[in-house]
C-alpha atoms as a PDB file:
ATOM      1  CA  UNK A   1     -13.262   9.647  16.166  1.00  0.00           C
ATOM      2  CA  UNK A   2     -13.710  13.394  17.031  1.00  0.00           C
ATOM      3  CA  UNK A   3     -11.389  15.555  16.963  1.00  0.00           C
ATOM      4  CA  UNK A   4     -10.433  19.217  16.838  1.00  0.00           C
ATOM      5  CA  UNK A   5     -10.581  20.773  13.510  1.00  0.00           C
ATOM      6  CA  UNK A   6      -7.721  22.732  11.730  1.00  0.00           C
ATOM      7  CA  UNK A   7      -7.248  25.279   8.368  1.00  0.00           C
ATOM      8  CA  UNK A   8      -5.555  21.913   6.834  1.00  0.00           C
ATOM      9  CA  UNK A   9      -9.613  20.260   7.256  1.00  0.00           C
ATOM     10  CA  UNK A  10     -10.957  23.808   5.367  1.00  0.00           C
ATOM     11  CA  UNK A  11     -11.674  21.602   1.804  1.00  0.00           C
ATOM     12  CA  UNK A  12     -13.189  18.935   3.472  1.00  0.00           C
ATOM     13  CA  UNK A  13     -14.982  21.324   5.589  1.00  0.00           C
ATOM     14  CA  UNK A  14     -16.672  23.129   2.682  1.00  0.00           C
ATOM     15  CA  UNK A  15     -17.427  19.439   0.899  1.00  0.00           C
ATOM     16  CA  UNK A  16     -19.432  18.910   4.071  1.00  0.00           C
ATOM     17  CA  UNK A  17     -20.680  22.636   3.701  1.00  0.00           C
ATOM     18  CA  UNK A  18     -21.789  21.627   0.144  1.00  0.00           C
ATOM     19  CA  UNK A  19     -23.704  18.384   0.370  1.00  0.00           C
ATOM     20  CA  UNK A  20     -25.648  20.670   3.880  1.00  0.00           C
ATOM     21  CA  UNK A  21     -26.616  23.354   1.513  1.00  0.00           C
ATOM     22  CA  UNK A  22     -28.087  21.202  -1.228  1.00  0.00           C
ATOM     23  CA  UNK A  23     -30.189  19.299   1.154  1.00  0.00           C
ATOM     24  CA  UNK A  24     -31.086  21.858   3.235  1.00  0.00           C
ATOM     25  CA  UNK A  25     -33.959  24.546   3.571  1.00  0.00           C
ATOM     26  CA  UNK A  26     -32.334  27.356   1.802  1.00  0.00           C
ATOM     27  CA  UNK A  27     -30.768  25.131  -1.495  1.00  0.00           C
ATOM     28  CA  UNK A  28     -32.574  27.474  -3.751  1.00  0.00           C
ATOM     29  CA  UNK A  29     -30.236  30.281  -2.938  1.00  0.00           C
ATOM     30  CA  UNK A  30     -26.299  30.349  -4.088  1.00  0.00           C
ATOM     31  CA  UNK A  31     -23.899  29.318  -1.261  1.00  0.00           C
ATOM     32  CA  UNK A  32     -21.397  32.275  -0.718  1.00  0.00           C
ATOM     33  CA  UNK A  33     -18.505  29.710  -0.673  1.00  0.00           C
ATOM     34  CA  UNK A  34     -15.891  32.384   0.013  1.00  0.00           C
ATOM     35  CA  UNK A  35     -17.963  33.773   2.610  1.00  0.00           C
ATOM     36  CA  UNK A  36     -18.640  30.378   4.483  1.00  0.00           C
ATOM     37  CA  UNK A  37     -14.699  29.708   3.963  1.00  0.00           C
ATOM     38  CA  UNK A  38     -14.365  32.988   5.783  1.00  0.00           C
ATOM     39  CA  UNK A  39     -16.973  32.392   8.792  1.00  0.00           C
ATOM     40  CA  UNK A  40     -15.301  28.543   9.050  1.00  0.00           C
ATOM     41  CA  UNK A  41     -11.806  29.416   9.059  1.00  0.00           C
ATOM     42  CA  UNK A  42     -12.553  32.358  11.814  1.00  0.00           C
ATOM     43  CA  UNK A  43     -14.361  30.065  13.850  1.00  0.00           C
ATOM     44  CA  UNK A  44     -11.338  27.364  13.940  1.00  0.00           C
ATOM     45  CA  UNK A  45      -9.262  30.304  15.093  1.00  0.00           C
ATOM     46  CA  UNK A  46     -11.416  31.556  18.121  1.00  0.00           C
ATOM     47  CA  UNK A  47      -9.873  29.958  20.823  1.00  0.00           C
ATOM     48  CA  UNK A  48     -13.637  29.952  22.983  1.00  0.00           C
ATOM     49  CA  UNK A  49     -15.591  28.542  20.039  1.00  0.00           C
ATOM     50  CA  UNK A  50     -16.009  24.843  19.675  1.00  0.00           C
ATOM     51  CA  UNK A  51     -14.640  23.407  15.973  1.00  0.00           C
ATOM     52  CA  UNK A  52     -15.119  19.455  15.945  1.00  0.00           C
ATOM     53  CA  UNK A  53     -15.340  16.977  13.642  1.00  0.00           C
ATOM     54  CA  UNK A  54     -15.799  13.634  13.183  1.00  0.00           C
ATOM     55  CA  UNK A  55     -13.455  11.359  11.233  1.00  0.00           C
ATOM     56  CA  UNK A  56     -14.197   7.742   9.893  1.00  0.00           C
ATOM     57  CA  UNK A  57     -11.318   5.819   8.512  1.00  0.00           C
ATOM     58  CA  UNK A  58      -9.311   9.400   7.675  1.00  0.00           C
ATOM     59  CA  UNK A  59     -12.156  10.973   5.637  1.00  0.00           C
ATOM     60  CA  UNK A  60     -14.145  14.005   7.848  1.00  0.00           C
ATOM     61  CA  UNK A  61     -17.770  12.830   8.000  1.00  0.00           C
ATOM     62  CA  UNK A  62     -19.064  15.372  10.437  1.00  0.00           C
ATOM     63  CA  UNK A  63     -18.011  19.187  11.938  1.00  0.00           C
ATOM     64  CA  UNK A  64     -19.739  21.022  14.686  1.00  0.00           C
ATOM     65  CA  UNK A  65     -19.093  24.483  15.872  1.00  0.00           C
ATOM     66  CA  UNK A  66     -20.473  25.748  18.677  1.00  0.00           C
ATOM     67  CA  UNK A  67     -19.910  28.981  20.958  1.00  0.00           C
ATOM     68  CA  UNK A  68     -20.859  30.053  24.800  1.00  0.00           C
ATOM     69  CA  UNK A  69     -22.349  33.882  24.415  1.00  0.00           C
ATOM     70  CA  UNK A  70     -23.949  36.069  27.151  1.00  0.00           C
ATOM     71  CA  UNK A  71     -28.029  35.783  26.835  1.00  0.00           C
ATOM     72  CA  UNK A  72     -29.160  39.434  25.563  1.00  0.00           C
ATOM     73  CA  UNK A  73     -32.083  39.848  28.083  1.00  0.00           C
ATOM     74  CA  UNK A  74     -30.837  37.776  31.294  1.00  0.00           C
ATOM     75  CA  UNK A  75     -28.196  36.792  32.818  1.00  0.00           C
ATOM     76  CA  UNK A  76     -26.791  33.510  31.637  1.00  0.00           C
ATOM     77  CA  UNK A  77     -24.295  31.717  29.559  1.00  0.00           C
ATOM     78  CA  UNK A  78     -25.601  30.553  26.428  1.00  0.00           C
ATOM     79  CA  UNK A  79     -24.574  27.441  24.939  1.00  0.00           C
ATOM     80  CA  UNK A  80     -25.200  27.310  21.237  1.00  0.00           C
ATOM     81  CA  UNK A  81     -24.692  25.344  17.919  1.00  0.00           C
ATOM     82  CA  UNK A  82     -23.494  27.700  14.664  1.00  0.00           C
ATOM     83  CA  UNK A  83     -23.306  24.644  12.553  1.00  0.00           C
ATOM     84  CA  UNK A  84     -23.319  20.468  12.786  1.00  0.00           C
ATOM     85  CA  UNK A  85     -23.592  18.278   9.815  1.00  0.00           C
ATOM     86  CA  UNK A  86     -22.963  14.933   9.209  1.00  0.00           C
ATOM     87  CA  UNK A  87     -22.456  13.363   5.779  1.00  0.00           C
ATOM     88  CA  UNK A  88     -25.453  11.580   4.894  1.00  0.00           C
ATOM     89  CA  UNK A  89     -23.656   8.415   3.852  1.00  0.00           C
ATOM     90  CA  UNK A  90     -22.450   8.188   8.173  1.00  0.00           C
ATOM     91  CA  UNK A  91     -26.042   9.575   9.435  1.00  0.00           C
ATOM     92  CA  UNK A  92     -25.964   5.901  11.036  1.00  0.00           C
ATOM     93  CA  UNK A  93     -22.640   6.025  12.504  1.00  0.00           C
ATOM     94  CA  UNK A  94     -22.401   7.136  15.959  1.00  0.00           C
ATOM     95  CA  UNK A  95     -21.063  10.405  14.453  1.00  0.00           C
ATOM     96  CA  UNK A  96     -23.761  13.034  14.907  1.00  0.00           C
ATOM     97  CA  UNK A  97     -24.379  11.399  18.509  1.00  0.00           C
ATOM     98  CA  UNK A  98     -20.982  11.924  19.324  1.00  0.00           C
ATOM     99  CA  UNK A  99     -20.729  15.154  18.444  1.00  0.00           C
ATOM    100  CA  UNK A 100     -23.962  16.430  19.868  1.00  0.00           C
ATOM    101  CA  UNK A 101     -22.437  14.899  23.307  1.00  0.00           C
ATOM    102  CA  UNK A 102     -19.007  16.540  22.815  1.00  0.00           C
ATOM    103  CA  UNK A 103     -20.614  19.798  22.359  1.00  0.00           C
ATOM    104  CA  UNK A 104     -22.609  19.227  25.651  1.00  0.00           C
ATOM    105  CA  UNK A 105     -19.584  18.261  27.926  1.00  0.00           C
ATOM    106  CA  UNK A 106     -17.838  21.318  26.052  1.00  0.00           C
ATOM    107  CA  UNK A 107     -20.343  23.743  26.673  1.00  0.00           C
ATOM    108  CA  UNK A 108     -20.462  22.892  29.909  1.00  0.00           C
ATOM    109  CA  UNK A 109     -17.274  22.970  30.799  1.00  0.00           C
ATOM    110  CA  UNK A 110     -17.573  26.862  29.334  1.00  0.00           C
ATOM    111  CA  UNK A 111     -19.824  27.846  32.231  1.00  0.00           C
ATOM    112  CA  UNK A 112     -23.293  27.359  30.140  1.00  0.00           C
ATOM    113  CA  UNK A 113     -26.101  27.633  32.197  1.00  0.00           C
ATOM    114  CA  UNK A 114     -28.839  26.536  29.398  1.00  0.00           C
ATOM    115  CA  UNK A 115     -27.469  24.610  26.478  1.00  0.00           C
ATOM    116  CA  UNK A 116     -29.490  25.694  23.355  1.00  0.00           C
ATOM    117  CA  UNK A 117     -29.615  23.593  19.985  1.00  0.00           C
ATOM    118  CA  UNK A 118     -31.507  24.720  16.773  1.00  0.00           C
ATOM    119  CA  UNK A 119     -32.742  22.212  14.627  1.00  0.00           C
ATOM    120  CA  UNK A 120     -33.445  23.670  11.186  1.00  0.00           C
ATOM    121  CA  UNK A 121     -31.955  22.594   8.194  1.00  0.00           C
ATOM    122  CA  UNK A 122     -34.618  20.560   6.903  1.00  0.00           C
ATOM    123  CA  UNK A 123     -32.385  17.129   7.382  1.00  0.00           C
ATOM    124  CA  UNK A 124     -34.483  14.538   9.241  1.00  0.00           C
ATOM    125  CA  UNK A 125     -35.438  17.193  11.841  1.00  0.00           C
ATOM    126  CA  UNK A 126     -37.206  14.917  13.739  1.00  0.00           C
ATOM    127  CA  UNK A 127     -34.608  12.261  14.220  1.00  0.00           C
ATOM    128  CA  UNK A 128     -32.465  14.940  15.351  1.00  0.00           C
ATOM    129  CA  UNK A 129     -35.190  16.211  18.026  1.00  0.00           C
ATOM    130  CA  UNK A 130     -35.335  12.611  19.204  1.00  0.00           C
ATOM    131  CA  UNK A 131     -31.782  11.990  19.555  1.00  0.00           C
ATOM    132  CA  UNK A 132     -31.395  15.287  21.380  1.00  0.00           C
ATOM    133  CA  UNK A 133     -34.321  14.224  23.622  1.00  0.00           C
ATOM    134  CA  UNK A 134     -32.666  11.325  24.580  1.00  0.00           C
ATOM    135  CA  UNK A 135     -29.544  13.367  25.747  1.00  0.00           C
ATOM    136  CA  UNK A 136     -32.072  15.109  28.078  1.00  0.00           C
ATOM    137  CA  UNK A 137     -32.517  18.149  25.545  1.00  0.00           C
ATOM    138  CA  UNK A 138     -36.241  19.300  25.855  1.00  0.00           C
ATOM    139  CA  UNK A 139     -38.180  20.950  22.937  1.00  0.00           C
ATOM    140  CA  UNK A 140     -38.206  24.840  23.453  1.00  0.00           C
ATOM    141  CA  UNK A 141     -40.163  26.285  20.159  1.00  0.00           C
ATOM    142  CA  UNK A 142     -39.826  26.104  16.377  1.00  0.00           C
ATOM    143  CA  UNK A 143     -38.253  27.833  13.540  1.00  0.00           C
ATOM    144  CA  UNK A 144     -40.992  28.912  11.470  1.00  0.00           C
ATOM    145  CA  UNK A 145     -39.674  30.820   7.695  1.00  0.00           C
ATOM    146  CA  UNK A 146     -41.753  32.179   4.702  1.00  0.00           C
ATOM    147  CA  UNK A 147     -40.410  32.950   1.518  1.00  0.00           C
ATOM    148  CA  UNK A 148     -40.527  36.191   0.247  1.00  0.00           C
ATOM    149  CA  UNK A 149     -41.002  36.716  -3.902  1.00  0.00           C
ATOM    150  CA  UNK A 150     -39.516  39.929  -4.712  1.00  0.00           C
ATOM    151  CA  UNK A 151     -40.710  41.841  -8.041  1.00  0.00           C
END
């Protein structure tokens, strides 16, 4: 069941937060957990940002935030995601699908007039790019990265 999220969902939040980082592309550096407590609890409080998650049986198994924000070089409404994850345990469930179309309808409901959605953290990015293809999403690029050894 989605629903919208609240301070009272911040530990479960930064579980989810946890398990994303340790998975994901950029593991090998130290999650800021105060700062990501920070940048989630703001986000919950901005009335035009999108804070969902997605519940199974009482236990939050998914979050998505998104935000609407003015294009820098034209003019148009941006739709885009700051953050979806979905426990790997409910990747199955129709969790992550649910959210992805929640943030849709949302975002368009803002006044979007392009709906971005990065795929990036290194989580089945390809199963992701297929599931937003079926919800009409069309591939627009890639995030390329290089790491950097200092010293």
């Amino acid at each position: 069941m989605i629903r919208d999220l609240n301070h009272d969902d911040l530990p479960q939040l930064l579980e989810l937060a946890r398990e994303m980082h340790r998975t994901g592309v950029y593991a090998a550096y130290p999650m800021d957990e105060a700062r990501v407590a920070f940048i989630l609890t703001r986000l919950i409080e901005v009335p035009e940002a999108l804070s969902i998650g997605y519940e199974i049986k009482g236990a939050l198994v998914g979050a998505f935030f998104g935000e609407v924000v003015q294009d820098l070089w034209v003019d148009a409404m941006i739709g885009v995601n700051q953050m979806v994850y979905v426990r790997e345990g409910s990747r199955s469930s129709k969790a992550g699908l649910s959210l992805i179309k929640a943030y849709t309808d949302w975002a368009t409901q803002q006044g979007a007039d392009v709906l971005s959605f990065s795929v990036y953290a290194g989580i089945n990015n390809a199963a992701v790019g297929r599931a937003l293809q079926k919800l009409n999403y069309s591939d627009a690029g890639g995030v390329y990265k290089k790491e950097v050894q200092h010293g």
